[in-house]
PDB file of N, CA and C in Angstrom:
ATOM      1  N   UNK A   1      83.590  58.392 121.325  1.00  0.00           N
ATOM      2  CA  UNK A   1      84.831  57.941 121.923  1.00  0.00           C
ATOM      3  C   UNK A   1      85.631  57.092 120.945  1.00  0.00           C
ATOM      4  N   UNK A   2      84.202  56.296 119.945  1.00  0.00           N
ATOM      5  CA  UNK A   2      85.456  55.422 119.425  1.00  0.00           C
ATOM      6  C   UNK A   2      86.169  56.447 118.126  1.00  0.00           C
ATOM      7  N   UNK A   3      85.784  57.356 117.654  1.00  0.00           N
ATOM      8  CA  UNK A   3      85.953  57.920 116.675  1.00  0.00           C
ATOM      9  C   UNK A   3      87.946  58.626 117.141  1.00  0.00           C
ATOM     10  N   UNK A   4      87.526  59.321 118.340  1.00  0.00           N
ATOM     11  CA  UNK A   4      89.198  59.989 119.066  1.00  0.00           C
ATOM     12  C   UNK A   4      89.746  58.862 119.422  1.00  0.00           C
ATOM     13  N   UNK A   5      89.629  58.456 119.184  1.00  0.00           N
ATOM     14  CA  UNK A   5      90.630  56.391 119.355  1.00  0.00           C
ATOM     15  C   UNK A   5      90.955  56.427 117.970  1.00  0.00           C
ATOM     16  N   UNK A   6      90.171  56.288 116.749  1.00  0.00           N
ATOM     17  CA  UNK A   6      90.501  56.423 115.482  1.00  0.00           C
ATOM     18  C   UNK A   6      91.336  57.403 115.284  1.00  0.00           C
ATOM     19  N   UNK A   7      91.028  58.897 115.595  1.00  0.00           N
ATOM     20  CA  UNK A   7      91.906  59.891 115.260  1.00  0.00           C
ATOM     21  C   UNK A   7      93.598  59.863 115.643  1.00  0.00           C
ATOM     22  N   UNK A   8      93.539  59.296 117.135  1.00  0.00           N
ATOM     23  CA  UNK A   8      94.683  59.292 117.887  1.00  0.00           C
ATOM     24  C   UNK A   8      95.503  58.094 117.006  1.00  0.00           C
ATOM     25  N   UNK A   9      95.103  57.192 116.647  1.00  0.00           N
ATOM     26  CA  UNK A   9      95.451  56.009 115.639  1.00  0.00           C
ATOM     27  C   UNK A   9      96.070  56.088 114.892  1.00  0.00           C
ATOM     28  N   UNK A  10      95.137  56.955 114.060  1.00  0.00           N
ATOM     29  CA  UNK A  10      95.519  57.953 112.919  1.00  0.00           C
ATOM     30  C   UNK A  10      96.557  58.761 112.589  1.00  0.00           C
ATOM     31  N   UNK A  11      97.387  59.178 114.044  1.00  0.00           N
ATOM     32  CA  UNK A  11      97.763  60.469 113.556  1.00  0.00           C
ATOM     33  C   UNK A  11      98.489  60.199 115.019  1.00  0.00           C
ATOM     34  N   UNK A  12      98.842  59.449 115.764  1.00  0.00           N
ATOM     35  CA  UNK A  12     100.027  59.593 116.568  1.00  0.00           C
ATOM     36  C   UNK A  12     101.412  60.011 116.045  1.00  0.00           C
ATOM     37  N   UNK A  13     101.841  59.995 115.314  1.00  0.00           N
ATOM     38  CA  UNK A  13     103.120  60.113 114.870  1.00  0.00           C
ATOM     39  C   UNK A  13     103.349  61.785 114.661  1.00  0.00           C
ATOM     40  N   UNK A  14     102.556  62.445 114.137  1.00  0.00           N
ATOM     41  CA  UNK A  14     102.156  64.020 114.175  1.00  0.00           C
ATOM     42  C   UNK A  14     102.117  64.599 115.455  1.00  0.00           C
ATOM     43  N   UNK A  15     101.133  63.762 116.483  1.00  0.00           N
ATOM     44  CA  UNK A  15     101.295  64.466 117.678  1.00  0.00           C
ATOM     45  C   UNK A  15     102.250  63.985 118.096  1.00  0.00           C
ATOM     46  N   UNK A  16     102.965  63.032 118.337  1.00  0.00           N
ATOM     47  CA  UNK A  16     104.714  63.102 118.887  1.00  0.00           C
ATOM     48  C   UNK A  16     105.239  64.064 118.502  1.00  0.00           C
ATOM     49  N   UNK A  17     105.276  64.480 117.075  1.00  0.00           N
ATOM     50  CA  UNK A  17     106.081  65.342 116.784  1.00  0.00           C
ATOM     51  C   UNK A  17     105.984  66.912 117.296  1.00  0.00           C
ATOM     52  N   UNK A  18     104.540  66.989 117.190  1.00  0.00           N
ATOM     53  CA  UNK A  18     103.918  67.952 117.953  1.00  0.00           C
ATOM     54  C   UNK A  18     104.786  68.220 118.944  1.00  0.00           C
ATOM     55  N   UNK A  19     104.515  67.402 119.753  1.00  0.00           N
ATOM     56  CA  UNK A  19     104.866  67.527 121.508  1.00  0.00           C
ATOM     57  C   UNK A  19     106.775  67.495 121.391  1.00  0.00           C
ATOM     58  N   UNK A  20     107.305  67.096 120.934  1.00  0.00           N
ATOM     59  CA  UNK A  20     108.559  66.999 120.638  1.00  0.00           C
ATOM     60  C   UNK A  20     108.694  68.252 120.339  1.00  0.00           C
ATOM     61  N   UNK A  21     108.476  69.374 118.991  1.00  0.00           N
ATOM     62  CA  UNK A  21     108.630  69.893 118.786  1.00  0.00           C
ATOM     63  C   UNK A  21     108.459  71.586 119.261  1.00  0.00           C
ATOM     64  N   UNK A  22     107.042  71.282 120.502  1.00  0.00           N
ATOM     65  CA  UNK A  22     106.850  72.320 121.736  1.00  0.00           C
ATOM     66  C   UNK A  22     107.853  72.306 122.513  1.00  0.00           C
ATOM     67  N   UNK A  23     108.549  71.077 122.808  1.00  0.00           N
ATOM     68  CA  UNK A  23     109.744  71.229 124.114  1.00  0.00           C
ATOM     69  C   UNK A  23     110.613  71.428 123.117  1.00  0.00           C
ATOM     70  N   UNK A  24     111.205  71.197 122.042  1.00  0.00           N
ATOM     71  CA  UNK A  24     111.930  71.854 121.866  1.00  0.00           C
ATOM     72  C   UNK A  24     112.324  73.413 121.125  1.00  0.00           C
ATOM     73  N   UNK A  25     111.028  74.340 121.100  1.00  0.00           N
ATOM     74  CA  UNK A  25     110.966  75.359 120.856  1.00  0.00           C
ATOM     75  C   UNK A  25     110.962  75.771 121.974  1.00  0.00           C
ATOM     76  N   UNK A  26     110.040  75.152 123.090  1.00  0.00           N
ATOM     77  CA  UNK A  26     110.470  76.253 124.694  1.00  0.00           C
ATOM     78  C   UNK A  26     112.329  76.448 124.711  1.00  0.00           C
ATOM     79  N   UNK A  27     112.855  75.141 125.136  1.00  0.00           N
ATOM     80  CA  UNK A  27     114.447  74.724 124.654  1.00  0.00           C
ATOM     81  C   UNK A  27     115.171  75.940 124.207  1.00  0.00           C
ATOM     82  N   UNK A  28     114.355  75.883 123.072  1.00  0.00           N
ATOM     83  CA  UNK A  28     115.579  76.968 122.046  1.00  0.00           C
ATOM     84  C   UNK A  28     115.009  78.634 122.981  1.00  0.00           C
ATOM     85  N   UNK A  29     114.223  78.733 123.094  1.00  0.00           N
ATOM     86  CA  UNK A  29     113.566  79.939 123.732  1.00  0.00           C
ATOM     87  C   UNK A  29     114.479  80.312 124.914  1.00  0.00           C
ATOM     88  N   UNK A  30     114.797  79.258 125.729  1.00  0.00           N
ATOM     89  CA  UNK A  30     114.994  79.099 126.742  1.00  0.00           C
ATOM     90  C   UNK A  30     116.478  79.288 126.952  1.00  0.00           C
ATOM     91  N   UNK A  31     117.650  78.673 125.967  1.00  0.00           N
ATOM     92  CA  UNK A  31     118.810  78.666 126.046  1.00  0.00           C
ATOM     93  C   UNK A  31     119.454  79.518 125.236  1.00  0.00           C
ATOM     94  N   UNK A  32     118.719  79.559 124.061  1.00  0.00           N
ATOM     95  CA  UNK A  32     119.253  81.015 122.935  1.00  0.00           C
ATOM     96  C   UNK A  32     118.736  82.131 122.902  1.00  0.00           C
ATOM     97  N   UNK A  33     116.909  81.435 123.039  1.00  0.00           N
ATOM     98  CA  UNK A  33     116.135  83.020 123.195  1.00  0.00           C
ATOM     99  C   UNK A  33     116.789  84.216 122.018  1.00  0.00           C
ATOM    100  N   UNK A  34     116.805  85.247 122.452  1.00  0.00           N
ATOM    101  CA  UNK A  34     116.600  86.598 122.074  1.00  0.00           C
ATOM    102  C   UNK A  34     116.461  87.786 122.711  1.00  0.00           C
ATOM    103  N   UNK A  35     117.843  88.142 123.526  1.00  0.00           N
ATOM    104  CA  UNK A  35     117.706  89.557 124.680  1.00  0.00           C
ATOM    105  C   UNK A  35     117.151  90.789 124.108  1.00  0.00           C
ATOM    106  N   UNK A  36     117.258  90.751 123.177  1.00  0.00           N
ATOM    107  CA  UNK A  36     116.657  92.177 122.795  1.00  0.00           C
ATOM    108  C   UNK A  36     115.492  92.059 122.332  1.00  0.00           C
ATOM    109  N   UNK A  37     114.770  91.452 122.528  1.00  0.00           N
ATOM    110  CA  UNK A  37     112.982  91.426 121.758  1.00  0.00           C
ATOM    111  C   UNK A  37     112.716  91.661 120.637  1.00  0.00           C
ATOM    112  N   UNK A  38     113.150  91.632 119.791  1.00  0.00           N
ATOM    113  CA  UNK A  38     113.082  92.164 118.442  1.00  0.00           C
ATOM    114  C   UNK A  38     113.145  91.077 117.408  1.00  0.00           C
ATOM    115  N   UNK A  39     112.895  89.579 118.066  1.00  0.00           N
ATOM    116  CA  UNK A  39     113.161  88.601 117.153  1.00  0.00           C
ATOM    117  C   UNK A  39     111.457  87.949 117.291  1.00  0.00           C
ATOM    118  N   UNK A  40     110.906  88.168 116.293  1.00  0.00           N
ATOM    119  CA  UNK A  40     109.408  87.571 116.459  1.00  0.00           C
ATOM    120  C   UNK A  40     109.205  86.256 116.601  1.00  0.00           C
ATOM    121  N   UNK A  41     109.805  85.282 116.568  1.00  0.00           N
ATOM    122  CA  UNK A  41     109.834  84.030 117.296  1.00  0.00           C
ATOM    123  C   UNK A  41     109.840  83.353 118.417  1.00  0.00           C
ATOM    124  N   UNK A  42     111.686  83.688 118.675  1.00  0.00           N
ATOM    125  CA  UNK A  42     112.439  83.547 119.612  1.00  0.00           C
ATOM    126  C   UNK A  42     112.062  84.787 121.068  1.00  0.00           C
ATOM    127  N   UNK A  43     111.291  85.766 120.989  1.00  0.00           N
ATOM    128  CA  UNK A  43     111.437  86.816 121.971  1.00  0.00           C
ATOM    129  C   UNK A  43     110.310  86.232 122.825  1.00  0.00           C
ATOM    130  N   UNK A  44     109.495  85.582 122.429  1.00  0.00           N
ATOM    131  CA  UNK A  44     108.027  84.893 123.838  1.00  0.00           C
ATOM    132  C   UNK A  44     108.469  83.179 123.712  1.00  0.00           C
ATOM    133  N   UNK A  45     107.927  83.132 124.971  1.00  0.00           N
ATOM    134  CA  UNK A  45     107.968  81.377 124.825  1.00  0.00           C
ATOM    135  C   UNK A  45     107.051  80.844 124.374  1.00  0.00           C
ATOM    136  N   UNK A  46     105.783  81.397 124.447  1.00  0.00           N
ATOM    137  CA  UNK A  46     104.560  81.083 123.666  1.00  0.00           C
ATOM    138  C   UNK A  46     105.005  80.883 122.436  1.00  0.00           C
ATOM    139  N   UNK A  47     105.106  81.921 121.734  1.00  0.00           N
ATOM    140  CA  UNK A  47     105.196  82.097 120.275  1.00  0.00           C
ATOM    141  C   UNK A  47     106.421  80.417 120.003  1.00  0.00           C
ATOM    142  N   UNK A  48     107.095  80.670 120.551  1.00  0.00           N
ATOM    143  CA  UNK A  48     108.668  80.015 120.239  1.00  0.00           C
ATOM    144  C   UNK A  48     108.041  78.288 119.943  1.00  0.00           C
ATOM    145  N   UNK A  49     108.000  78.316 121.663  1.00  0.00           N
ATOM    146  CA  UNK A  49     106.712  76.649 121.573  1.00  0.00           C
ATOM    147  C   UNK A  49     105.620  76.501 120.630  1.00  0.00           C
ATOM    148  N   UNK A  50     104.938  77.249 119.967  1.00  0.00           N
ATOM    149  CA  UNK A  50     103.479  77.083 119.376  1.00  0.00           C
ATOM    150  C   UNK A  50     104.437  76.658 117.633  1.00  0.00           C
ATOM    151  N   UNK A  51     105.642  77.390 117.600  1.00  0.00           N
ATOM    152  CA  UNK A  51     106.344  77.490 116.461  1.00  0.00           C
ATOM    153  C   UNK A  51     106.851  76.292 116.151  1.00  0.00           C
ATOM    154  N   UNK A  52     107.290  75.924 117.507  1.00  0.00           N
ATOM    155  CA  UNK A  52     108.360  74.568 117.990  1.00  0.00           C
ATOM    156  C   UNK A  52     106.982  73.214 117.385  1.00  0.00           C
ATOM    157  N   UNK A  53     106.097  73.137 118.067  1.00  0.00           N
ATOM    158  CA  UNK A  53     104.699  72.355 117.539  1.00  0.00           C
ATOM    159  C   UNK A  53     104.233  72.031 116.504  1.00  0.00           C
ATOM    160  N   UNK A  54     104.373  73.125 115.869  1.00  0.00           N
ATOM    161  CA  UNK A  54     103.561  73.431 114.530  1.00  0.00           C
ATOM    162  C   UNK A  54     104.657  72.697 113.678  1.00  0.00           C
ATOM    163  N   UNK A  55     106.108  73.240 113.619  1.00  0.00           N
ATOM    164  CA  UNK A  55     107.133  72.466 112.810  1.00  0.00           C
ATOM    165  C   UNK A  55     107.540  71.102 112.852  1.00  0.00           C
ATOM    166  N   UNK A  56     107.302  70.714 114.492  1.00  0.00           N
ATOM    167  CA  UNK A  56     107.434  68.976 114.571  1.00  0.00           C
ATOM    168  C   UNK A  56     106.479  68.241 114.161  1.00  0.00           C
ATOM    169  N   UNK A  57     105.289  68.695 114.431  1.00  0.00           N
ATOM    170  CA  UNK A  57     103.599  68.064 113.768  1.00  0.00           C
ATOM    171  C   UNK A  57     104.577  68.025 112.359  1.00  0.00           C
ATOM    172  N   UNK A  58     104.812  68.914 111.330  1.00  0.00           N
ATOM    173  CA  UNK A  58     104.476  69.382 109.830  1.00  0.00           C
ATOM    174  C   UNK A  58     105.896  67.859 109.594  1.00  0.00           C
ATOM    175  N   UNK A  59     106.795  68.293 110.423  1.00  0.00           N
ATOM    176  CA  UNK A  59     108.121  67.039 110.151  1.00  0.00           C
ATOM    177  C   UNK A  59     107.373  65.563 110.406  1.00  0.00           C
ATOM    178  N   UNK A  60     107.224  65.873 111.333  1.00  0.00           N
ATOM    179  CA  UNK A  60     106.771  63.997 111.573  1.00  0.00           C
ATOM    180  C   UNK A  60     105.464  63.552 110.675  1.00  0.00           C
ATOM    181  N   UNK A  61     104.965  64.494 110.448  1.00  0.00           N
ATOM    182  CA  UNK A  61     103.776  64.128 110.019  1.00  0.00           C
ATOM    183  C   UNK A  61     104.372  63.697 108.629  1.00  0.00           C
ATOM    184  N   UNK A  62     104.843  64.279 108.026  1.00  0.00           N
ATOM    185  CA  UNK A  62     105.653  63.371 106.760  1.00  0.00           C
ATOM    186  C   UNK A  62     105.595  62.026 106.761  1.00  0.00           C
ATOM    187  N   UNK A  63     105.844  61.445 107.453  1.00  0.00           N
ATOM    188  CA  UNK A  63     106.478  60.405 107.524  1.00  0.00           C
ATOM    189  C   UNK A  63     105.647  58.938 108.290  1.00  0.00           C
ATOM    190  N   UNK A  64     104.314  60.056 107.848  1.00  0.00           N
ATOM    191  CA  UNK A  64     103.109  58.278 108.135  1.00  0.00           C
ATOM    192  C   UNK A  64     102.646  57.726 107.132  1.00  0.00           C
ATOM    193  N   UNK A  65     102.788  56.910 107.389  1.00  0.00           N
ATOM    194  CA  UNK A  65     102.517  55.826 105.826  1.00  0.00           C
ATOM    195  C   UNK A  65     101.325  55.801 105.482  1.00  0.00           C
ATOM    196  N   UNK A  66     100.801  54.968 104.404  1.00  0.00           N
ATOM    197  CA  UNK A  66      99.683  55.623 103.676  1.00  0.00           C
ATOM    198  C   UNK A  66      99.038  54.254 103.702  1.00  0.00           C
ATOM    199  N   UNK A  67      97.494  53.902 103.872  1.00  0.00           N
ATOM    200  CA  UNK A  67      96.780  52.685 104.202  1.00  0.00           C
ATOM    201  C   UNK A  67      97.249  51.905 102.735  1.00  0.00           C
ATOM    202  N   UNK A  68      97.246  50.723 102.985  1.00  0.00           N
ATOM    203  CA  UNK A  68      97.407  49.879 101.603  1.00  0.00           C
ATOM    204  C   UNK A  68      96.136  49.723 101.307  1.00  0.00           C
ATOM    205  N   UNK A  69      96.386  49.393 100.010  1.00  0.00           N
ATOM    206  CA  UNK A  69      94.812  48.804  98.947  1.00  0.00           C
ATOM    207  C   UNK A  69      93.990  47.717  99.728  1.00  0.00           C
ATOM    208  N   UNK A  70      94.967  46.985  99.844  1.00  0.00           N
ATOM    209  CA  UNK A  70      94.034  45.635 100.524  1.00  0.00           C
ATOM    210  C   UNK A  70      93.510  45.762 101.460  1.00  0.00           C
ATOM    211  N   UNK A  71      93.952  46.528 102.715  1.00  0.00           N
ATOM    212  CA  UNK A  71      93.477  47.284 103.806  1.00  0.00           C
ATOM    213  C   UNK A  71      92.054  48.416 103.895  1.00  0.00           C
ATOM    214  N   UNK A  72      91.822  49.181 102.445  1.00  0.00           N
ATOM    215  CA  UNK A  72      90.837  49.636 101.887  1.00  0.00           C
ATOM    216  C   UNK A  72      89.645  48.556 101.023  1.00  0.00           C
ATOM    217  N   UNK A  73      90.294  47.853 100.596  1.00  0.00           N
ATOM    218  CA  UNK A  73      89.036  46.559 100.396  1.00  0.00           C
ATOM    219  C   UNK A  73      88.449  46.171 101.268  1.00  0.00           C
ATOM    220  N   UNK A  74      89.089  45.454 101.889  1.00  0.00           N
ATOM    221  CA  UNK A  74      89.131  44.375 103.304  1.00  0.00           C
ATOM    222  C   UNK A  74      87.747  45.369 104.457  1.00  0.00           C
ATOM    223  N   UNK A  75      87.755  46.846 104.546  1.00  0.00           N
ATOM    224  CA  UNK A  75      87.235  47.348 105.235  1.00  0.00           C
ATOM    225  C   UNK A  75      85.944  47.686 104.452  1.00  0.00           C
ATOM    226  N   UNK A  76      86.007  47.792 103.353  1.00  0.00           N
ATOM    227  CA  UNK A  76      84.521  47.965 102.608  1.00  0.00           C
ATOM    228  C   UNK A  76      83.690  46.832 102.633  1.00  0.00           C
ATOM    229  N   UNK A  77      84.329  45.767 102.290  1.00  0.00           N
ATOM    230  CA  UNK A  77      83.540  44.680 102.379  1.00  0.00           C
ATOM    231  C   UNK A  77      83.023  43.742 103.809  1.00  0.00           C
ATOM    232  N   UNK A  78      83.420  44.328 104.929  1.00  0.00           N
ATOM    233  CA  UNK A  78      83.761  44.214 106.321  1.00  0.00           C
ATOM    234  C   UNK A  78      82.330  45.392 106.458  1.00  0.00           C
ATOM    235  N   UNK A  79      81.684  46.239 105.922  1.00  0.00           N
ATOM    236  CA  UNK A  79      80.962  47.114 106.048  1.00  0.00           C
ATOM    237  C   UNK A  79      79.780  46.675 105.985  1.00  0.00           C
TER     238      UNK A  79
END
């Protein structure tokens, strides 16, 4: 348990984006879509959302900062 407390810690900012990025691929699915099926993205909502996910995880995930040095000492010697 304590480890998915660490992970979630870890890496909230990815799954926001995640989840941000599923609603707004249903969204686009939903309001622009693709009437003629022929667009491999946009033609399922599955696909569209899983697409929508995958691209907000990859965006947000950019943008988590990286542990400092002292923060990597501090925990070794804390060991």
């Amino acid at each position: 348990m304590n480890n998915l407390k660490n992970i979630l810690k870890n890496n909230w900012l990815t799954l926001v984006g995640g989840i941000l990025g599923a609603a707004g691929g249903y969204l686009y699915w939903r309001f622009v879509g693709c009437a003629s099926g022929s667009c491999p993205i946009t033609s399922s909502p599955l696909i569209s959302t899983i697409w929508g996910a995958i691209m907000g995880g990859l965006l947000f995930g950019m943008f988590r900062s990286k542990p400092r040095t002292e923060d990597k000492e501090q925990k070794q010697t804390d060991d």
